[in-house]
N, C-alpha and C. Protein backbone atom coordinates (compact mmCIF):
# COMPACT_ATOMS: atom_id res chain seq x y z
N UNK A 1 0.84 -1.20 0.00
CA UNK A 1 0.00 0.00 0.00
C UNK A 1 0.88 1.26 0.00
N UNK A 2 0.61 2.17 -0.93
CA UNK A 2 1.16 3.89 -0.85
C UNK A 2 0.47 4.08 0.28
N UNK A 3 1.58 4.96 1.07
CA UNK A 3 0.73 5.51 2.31
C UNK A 3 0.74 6.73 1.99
N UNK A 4 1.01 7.54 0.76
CA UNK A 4 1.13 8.78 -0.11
C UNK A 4 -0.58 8.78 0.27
N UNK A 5 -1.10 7.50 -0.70
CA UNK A 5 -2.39 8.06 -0.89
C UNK A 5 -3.46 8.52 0.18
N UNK A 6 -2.92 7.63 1.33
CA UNK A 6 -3.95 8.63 2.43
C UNK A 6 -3.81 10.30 2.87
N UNK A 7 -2.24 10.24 2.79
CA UNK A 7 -2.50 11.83 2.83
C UNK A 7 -2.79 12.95 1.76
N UNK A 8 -3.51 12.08 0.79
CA UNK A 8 -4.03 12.56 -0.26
C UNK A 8 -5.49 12.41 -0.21
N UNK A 9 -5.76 11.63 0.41
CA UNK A 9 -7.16 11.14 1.27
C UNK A 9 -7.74 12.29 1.82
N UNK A 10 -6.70 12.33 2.94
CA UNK A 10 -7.04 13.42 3.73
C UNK A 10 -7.30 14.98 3.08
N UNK A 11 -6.43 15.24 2.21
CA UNK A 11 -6.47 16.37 1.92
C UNK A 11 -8.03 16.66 0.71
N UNK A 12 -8.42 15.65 0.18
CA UNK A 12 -9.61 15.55 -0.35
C UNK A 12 -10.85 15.33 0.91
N UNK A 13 -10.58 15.14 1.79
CA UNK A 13 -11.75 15.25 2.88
C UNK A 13 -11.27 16.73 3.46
N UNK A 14 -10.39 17.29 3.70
CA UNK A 14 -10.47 18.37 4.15
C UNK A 14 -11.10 19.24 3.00
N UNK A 15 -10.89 19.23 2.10
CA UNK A 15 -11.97 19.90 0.78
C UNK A 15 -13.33 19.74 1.05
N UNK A 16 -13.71 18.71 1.01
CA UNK A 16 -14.75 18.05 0.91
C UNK A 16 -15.35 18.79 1.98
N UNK A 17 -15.07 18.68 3.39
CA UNK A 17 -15.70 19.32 4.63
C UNK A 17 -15.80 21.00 4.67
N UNK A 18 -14.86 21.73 4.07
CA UNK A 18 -14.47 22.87 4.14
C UNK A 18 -15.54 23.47 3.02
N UNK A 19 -16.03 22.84 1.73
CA UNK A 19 -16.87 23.21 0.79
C UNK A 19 -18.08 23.20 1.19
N UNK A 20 -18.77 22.06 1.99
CA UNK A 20 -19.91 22.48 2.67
C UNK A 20 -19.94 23.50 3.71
N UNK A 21 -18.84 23.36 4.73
CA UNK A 21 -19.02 23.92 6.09
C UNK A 21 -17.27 25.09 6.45
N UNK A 22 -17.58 25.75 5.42
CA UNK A 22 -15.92 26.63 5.98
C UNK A 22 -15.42 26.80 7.55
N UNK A 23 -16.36 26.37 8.17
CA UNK A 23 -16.18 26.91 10.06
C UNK A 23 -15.71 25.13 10.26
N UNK A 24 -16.21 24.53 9.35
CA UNK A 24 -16.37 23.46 10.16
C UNK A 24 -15.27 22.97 11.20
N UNK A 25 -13.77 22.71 10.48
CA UNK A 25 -12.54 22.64 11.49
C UNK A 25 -12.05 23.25 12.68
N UNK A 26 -12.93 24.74 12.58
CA UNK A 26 -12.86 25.74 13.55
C UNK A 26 -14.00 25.17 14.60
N UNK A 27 -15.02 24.56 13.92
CA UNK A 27 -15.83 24.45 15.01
C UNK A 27 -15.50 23.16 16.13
N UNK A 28 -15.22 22.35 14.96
CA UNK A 28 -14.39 21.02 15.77
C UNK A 28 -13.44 21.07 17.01
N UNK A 29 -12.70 22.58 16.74
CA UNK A 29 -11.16 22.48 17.25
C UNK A 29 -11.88 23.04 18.72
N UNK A 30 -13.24 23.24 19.16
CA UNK A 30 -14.00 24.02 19.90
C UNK A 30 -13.76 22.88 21.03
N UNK A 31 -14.16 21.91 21.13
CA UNK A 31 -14.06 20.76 22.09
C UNK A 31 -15.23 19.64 21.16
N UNK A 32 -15.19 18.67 22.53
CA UNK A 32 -16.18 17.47 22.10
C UNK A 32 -17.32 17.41 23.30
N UNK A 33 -18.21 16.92 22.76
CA UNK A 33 -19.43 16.57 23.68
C UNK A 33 -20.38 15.37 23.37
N UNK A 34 -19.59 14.42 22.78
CA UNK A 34 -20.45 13.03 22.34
C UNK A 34 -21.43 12.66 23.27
N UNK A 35 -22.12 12.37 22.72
CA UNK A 35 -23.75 11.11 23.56
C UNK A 35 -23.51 10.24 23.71
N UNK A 36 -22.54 9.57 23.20
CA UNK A 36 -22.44 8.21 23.25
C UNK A 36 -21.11 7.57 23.18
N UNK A 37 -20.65 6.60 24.22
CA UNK A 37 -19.95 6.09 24.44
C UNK A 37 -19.38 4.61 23.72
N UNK A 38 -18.98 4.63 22.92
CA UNK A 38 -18.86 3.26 21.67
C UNK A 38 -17.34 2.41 22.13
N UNK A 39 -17.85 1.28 22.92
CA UNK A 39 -16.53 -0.20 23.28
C UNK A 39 -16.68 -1.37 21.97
N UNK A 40 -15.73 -0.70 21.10
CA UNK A 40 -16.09 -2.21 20.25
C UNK A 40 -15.14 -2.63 20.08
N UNK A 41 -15.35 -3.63 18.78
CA UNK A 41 -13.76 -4.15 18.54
C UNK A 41 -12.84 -3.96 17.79
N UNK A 42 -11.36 -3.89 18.02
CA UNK A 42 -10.40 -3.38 17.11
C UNK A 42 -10.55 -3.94 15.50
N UNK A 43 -11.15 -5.09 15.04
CA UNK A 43 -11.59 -5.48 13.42
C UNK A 43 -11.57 -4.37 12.70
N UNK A 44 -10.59 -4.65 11.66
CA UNK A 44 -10.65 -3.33 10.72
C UNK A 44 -11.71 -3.14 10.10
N UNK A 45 -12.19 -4.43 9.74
CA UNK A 45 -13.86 -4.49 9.13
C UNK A 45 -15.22 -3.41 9.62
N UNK A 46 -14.84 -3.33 10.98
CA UNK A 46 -15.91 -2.64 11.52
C UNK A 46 -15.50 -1.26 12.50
N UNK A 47 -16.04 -0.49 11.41
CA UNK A 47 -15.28 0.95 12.05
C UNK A 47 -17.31 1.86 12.56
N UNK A 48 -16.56 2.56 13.97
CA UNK A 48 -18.05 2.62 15.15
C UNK A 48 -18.81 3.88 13.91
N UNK A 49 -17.88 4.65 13.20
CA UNK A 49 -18.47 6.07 12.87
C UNK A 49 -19.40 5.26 11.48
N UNK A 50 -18.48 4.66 10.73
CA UNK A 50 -19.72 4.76 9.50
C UNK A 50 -20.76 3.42 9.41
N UNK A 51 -20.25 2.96 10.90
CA UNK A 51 -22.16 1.99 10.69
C UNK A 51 -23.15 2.57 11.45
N UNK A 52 -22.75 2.91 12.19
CA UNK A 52 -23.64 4.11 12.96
C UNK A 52 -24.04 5.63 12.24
N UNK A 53 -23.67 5.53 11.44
CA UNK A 53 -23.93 7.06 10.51
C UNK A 53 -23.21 8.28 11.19
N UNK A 54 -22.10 8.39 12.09
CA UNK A 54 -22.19 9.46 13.49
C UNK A 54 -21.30 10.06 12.50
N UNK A 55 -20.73 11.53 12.64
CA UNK A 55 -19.81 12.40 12.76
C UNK A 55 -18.48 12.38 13.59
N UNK A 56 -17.88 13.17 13.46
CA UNK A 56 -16.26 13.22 14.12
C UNK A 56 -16.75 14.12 15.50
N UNK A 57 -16.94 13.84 16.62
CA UNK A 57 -17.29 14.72 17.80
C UNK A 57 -18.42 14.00 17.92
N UNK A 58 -19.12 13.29 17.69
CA UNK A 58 -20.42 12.53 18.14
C UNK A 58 -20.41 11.38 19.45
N UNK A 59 -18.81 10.63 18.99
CA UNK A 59 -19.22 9.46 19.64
C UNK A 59 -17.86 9.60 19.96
N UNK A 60 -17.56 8.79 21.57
CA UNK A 60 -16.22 8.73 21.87
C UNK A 60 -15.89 7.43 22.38
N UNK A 61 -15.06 6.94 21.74
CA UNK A 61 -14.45 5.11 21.13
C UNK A 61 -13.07 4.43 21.79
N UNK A 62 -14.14 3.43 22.01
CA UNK A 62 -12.63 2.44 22.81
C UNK A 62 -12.98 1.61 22.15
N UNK A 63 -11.59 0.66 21.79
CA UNK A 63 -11.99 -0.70 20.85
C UNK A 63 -10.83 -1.53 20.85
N UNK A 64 -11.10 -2.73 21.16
CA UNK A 64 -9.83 -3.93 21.77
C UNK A 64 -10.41 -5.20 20.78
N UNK A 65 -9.56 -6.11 21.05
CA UNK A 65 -9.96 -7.80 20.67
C UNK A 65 -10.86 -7.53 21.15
N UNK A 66 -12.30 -8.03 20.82
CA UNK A 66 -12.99 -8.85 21.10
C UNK A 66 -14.06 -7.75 22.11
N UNK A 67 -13.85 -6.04 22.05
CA UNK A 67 -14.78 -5.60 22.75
C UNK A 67 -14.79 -5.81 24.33
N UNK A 68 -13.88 -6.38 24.91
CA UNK A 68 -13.36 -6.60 26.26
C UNK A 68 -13.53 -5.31 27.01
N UNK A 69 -14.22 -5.69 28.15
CA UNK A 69 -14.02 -4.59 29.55
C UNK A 69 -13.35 -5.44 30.80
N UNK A 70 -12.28 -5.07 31.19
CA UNK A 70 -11.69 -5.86 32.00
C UNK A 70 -11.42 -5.15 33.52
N UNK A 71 -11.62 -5.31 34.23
CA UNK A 71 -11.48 -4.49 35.57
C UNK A 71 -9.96 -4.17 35.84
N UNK A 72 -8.90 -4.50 35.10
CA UNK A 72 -7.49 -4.46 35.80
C UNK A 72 -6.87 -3.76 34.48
N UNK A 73 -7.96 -3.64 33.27
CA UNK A 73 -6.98 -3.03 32.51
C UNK A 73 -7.59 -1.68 31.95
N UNK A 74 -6.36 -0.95 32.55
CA UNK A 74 -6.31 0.51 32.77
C UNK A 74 -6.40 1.70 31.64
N UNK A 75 -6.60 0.81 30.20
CA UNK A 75 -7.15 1.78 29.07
C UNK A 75 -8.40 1.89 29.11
N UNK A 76 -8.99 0.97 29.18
CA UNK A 76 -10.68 0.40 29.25
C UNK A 76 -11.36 1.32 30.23
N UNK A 77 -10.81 1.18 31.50
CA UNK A 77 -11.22 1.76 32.72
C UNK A 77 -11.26 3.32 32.62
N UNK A 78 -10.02 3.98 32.25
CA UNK A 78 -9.62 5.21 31.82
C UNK A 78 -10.56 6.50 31.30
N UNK A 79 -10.98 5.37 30.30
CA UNK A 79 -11.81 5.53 28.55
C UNK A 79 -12.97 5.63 29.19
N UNK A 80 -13.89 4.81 29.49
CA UNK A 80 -15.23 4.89 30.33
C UNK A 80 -15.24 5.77 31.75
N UNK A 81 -14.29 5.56 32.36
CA UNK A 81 -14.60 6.88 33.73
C UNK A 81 -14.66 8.18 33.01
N UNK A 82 -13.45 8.43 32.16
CA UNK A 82 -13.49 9.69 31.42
C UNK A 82 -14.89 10.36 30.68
N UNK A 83 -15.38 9.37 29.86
CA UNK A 83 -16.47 9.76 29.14
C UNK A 83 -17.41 9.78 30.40
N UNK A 84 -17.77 9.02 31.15
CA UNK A 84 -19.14 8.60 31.63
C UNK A 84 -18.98 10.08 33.04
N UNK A 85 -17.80 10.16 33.87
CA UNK A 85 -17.71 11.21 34.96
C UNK A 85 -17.42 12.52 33.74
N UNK A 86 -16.29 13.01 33.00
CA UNK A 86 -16.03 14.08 32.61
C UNK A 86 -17.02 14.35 31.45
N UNK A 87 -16.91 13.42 30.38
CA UNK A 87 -17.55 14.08 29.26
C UNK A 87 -19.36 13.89 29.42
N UNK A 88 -20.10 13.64 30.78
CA UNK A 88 -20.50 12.98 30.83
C UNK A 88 -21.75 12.65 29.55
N UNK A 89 -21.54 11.33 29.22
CA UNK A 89 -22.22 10.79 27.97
C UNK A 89 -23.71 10.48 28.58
N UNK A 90 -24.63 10.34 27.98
CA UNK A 90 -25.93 9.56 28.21
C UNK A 90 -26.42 8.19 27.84
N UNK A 91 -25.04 7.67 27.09
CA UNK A 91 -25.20 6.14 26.32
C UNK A 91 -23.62 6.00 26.23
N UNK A 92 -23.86 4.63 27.03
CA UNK A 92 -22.59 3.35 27.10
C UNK A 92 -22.92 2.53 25.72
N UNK A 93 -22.27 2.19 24.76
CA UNK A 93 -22.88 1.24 23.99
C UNK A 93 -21.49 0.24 23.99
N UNK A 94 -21.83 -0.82 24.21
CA UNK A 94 -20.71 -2.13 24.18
C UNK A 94 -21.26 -3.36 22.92
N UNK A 95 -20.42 -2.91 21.81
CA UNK A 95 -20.40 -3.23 20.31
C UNK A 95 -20.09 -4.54 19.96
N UNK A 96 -20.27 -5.78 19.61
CA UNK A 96 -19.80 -7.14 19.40
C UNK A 96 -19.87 -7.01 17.67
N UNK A 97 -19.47 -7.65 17.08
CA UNK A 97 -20.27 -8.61 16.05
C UNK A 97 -19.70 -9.98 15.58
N UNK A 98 -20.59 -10.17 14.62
CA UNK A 98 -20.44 -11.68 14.37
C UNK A 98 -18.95 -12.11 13.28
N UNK A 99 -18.76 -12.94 13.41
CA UNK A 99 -17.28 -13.52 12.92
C UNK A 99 -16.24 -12.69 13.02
N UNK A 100 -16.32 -12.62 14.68
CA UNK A 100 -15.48 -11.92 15.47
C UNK A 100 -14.15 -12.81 15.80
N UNK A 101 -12.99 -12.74 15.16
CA UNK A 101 -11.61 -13.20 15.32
C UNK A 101 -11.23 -13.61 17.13
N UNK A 102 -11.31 -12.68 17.85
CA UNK A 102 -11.30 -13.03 19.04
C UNK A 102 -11.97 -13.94 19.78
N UNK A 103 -13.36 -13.79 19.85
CA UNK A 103 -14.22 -14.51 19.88
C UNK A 103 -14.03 -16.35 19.58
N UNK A 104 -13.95 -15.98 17.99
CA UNK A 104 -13.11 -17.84 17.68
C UNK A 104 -12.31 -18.20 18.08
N UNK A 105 -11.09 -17.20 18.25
CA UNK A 105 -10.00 -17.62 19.24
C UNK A 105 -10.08 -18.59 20.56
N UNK A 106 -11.03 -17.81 21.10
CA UNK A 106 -11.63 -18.51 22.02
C UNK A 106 -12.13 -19.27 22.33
N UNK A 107 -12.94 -19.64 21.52
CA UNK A 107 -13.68 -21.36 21.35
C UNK A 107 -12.49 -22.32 21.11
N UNK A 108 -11.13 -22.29 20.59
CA UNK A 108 -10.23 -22.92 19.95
C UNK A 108 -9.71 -23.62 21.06
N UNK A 109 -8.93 -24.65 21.44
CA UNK A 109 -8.03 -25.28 22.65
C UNK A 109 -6.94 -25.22 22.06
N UNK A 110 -6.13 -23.74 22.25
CA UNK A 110 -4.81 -23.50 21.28
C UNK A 110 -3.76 -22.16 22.16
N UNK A 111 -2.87 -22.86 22.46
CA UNK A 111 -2.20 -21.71 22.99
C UNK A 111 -1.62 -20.82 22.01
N UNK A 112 -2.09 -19.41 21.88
CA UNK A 112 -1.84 -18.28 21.24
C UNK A 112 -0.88 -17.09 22.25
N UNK A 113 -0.21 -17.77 23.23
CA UNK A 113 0.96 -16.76 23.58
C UNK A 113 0.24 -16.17 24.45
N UNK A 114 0.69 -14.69 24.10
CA UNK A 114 0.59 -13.62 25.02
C UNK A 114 -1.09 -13.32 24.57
N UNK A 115 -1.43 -13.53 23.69
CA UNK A 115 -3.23 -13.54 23.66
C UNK A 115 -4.06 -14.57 24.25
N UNK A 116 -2.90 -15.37 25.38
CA UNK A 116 -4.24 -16.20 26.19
C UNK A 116 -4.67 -15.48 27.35
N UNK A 117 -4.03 -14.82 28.04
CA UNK A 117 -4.91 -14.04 29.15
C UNK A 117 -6.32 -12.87 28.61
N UNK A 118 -5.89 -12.43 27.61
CA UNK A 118 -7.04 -11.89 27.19
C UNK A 118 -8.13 -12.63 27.19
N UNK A 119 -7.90 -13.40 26.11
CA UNK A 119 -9.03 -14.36 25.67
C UNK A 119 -9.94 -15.22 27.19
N UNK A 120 -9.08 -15.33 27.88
CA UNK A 120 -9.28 -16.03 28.82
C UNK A 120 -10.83 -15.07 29.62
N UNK A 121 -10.77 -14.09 29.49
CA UNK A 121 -11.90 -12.91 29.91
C UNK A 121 -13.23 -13.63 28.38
N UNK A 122 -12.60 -13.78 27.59
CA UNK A 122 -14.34 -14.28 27.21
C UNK A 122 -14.57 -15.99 27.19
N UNK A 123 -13.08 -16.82 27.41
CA UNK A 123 -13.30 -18.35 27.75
C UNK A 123 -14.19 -18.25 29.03
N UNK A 124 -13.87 -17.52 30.32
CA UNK A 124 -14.56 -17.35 31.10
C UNK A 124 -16.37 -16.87 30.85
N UNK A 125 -16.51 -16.47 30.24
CA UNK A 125 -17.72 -15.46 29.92
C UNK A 125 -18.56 -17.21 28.79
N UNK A 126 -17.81 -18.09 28.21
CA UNK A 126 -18.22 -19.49 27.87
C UNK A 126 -18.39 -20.71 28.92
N UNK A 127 -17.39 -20.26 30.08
CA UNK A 127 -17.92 -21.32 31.12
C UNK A 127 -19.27 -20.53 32.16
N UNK A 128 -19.34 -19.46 31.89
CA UNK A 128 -20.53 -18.99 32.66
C UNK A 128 -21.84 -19.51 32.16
N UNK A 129 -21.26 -19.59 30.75
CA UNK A 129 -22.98 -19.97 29.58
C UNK A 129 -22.30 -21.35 29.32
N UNK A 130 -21.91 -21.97 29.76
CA UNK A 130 -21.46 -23.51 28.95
C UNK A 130 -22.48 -24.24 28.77
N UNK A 131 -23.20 -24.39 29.74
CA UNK A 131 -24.86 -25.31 29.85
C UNK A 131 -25.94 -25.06 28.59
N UNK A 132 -25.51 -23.13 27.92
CA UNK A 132 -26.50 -23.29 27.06
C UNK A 132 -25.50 -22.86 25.45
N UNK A 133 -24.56 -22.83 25.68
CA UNK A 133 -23.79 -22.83 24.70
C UNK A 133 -23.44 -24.47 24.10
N UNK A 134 -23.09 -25.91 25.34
CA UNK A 134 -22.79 -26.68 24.71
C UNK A 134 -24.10 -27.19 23.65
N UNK A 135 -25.17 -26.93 24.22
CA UNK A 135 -26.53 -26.82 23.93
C UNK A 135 -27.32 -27.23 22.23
N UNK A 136 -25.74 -25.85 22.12
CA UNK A 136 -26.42 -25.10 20.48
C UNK A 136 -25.46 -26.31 19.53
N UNK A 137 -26.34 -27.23 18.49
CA UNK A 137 -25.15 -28.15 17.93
C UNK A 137 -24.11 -27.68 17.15
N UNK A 138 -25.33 -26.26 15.90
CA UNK A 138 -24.72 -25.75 15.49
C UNK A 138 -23.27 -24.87 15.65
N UNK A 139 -22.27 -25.58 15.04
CA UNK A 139 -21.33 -24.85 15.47
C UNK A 139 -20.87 -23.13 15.43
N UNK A 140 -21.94 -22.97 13.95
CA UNK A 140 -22.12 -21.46 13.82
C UNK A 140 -22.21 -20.65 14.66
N UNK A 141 -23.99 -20.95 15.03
CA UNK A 141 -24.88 -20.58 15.80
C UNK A 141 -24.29 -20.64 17.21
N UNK A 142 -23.42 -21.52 17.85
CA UNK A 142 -22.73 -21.64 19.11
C UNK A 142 -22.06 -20.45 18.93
N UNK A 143 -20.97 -20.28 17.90
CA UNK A 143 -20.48 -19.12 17.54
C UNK A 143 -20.62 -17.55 18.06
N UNK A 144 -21.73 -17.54 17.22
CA UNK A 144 -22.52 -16.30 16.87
C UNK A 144 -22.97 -15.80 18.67
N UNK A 145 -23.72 -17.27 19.53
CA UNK A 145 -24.23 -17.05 20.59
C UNK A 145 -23.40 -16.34 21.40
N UNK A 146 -22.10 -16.74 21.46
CA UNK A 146 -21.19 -16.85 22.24
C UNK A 146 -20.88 -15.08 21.90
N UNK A 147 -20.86 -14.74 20.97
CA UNK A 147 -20.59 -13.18 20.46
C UNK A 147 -21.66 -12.00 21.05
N UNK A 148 -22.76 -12.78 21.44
CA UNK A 148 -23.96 -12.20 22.05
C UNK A 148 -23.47 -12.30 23.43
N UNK A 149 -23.53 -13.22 24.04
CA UNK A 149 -23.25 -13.08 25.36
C UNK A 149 -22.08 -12.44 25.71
N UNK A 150 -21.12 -12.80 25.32
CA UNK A 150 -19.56 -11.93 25.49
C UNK A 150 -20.33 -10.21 25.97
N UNK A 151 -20.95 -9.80 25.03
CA UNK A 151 -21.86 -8.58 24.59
C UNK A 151 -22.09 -8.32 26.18
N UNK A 152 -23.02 -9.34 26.15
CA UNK A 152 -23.66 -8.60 27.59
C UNK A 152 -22.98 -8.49 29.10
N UNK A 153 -21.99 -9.51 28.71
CA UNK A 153 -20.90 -9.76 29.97
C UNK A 153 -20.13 -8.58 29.90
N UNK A 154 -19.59 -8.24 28.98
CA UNK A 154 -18.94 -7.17 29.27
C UNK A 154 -19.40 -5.60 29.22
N UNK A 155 -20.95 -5.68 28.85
CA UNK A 155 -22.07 -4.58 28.80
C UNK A 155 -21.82 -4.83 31.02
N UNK A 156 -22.25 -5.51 31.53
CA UNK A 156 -22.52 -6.16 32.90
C UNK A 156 -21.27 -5.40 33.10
N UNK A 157 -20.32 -5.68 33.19
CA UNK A 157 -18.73 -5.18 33.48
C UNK A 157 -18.71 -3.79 33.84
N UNK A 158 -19.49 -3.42 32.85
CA UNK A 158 -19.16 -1.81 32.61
C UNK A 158 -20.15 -1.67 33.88
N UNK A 159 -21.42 -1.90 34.12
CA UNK A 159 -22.55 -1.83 35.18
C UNK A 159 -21.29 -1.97 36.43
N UNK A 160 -20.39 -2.94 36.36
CA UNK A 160 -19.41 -2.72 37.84
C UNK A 160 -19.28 -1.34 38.52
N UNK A 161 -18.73 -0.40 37.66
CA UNK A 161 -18.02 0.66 37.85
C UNK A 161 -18.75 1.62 39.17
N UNK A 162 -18.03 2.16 39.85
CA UNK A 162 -18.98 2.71 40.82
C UNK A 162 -19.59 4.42 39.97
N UNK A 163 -18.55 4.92 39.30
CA UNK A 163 -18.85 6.36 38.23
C UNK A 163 -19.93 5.85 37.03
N UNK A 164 -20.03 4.35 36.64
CA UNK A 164 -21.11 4.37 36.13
C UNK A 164 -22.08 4.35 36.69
N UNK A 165 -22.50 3.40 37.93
CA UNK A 165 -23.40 3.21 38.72
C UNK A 165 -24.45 4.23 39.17
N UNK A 166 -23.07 5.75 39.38
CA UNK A 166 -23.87 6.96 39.74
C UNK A 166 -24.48 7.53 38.92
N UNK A 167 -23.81 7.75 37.39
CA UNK A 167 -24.33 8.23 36.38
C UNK A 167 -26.01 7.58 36.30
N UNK A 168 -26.20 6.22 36.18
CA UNK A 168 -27.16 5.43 35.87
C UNK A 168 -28.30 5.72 37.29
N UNK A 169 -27.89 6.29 38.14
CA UNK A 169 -28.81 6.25 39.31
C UNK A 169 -29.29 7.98 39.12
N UNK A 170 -28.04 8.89 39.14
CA UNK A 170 -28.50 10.34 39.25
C UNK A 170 -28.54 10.91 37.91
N UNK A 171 -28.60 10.45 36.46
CA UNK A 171 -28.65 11.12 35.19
C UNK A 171 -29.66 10.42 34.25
N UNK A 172 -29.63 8.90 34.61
CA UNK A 172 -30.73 7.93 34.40
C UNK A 172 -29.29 7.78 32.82
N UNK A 173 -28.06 7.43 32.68
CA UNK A 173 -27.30 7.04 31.75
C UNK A 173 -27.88 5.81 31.22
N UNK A 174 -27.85 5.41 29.93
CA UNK A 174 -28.11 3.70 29.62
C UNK A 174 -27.17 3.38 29.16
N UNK A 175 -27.03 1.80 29.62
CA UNK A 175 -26.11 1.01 29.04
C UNK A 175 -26.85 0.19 27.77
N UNK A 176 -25.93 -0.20 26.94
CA UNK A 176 -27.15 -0.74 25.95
C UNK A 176 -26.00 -2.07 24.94
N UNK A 177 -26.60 -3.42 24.30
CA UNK A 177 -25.72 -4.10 24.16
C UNK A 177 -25.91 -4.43 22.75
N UNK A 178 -25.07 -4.06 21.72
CA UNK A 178 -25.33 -4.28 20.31
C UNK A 178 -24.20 -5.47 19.56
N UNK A 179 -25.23 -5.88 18.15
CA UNK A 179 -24.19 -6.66 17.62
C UNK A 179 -24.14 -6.20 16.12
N UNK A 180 -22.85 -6.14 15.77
CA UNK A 180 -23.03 -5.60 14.23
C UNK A 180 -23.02 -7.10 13.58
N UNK A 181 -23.76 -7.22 12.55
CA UNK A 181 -23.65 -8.17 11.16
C UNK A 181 -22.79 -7.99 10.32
N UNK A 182 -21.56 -8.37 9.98
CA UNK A 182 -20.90 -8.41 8.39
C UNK A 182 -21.50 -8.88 7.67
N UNK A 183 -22.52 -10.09 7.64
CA UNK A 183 -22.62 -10.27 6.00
C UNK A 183 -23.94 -9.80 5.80
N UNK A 184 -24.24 -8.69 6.57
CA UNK A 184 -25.98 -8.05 6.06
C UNK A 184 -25.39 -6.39 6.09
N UNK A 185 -24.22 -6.16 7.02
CA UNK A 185 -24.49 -4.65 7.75
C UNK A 185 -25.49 -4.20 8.70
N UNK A 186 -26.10 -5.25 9.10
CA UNK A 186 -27.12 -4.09 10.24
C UNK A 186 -26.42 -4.53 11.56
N UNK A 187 -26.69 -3.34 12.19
CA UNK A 187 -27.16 -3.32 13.72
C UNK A 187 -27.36 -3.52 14.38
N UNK A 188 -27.69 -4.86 14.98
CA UNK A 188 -28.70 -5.62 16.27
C UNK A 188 -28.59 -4.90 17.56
N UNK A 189 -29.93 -4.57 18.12
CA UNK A 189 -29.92 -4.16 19.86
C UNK A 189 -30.40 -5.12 20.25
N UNK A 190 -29.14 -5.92 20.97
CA UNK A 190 -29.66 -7.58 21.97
C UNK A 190 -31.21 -7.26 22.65
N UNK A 191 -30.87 -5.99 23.26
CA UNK A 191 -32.25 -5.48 23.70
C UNK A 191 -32.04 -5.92 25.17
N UNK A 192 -30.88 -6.16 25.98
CA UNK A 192 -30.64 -6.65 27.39
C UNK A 192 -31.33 -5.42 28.69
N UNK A 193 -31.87 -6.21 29.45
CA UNK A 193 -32.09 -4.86 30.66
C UNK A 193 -31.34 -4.20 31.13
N UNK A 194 -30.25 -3.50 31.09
CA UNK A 194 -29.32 -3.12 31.98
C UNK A 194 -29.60 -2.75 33.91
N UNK A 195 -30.91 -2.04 33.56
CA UNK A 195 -31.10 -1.36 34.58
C UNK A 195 -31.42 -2.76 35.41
N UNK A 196 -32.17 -3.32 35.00
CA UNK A 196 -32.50 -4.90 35.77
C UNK A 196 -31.35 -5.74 36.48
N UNK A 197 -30.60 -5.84 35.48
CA UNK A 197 -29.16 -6.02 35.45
C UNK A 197 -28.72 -5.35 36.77
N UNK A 198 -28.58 -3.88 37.05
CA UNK A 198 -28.20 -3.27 38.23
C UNK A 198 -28.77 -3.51 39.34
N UNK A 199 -30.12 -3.58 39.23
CA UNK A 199 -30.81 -3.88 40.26
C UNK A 199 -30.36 -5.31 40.92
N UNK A 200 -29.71 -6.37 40.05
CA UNK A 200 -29.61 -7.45 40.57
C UNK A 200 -28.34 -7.79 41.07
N UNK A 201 -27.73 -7.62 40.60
CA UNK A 201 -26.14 -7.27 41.14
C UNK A 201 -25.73 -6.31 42.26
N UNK A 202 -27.02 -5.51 42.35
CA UNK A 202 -25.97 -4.47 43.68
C UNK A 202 -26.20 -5.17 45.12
N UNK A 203 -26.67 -6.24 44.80
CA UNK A 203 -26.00 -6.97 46.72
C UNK A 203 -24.57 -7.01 46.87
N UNK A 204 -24.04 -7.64 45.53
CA UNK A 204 -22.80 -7.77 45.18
C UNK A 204 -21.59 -6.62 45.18
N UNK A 205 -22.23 -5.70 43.66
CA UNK A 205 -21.01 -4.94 43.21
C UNK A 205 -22.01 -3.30 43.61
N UNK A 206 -22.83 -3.09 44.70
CA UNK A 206 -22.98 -1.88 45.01
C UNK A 206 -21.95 -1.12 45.51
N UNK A 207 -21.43 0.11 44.69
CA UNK A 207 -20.37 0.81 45.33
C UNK A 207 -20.92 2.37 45.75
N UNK A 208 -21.12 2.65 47.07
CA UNK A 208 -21.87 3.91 47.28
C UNK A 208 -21.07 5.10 47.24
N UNK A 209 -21.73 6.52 46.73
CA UNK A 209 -20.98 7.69 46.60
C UNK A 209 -20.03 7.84 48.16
């Protein structure tokens, strides 16, 4: 690949933006105030701005293998206190989709190095569902399931946080758990309760102001 041509890229999107909107870069350089908080996954395939239709300042993006929220790792954590206490957002969205690389990884009995502790955060998230994952014969469909639940486990994760907790109690924030499709392009909202979700867990992970 010329890497000429992206900064030739660029300079045709800076046209491009500047012909509709002459302020526009000026207005950008103003700050950010996104709604929405987007955890997906690093797949080059699936980028958060153009399946979502959003703009540059709309949405503010964390994205790992496999859509992971992990309590010990300190980008993840960072990324969500930041948006959810400072910028504060009104929507967590925690992004999966299907024929997700990580994901398969995971189903695999294969040591991959320094990518087994990761993975090990959604092998875990398969022995939680094993009963209805061994279930599914289809191996697809086991697949695919397993990409859903990951979803909500680590949608749940984010519900840990005590700065989300408050947001969700004193701003009424939602968490919300989606799956993108590659071979259609749409969207899926699992449609999970979150708030239910909180309600049931805070014997457990209630952390008070």
């Amino acid at each position: 690949m010329d890497l000429e041509k992206i900064f030739k890229n660029n300079e045709k999107w800076i046209e491009d933006k500047t012909q509709s909107d002459p302020a526009y870069f000026e207005n950008l350089n103003k700050g950010q105030k996104p709604e929405v908080l987007y955890i997906g996954c690093s797949d080059s395939r699936v980028t958060a701005e153009d399946l979502m239709g959003m703009q540059p300042g709309e949405l503010f993006v964390h994205r790992n293998v496999a859509n992971v929220v992990n309590a010990i790792d300190l980008n993840a954590q960072s990324v969500i206190n930041y948006a959810v206490t400072h910028l504060e957002v009104n929507h967590v969205v925690v992004c999966g989709h299907y024929s997700c690389g990580g994901v398969k990884a995971a189903m695999e009995a294969k040591d991959l190095g320094i990518l087994n502790p990761w993975l090990r955060n959604i092998r875990d998230v398969y022995r939680a569902h094993k009963e209805e994952l061994n279930g599914i014969e289809d191996e697809q469909k086991r697949y695919d399931r397993l990409v859903e639940l990951n979803v909500k486990e680590q949608a749940i994760n984010v519900v840990k946080m005590a700065g989300v907790q408050k947001a969700m109690r004193k701003r009424g924030m939602k968490i919300h758990g989606w799956v993108f499709d590659i071979k259609t392009g749409k969207l899926i909202d699992l449609k999970f309760d979150f708030q239910k979700v909180l309600e049931e867990i805070m014997e457990i992970y209630k952390l008070e102001d």
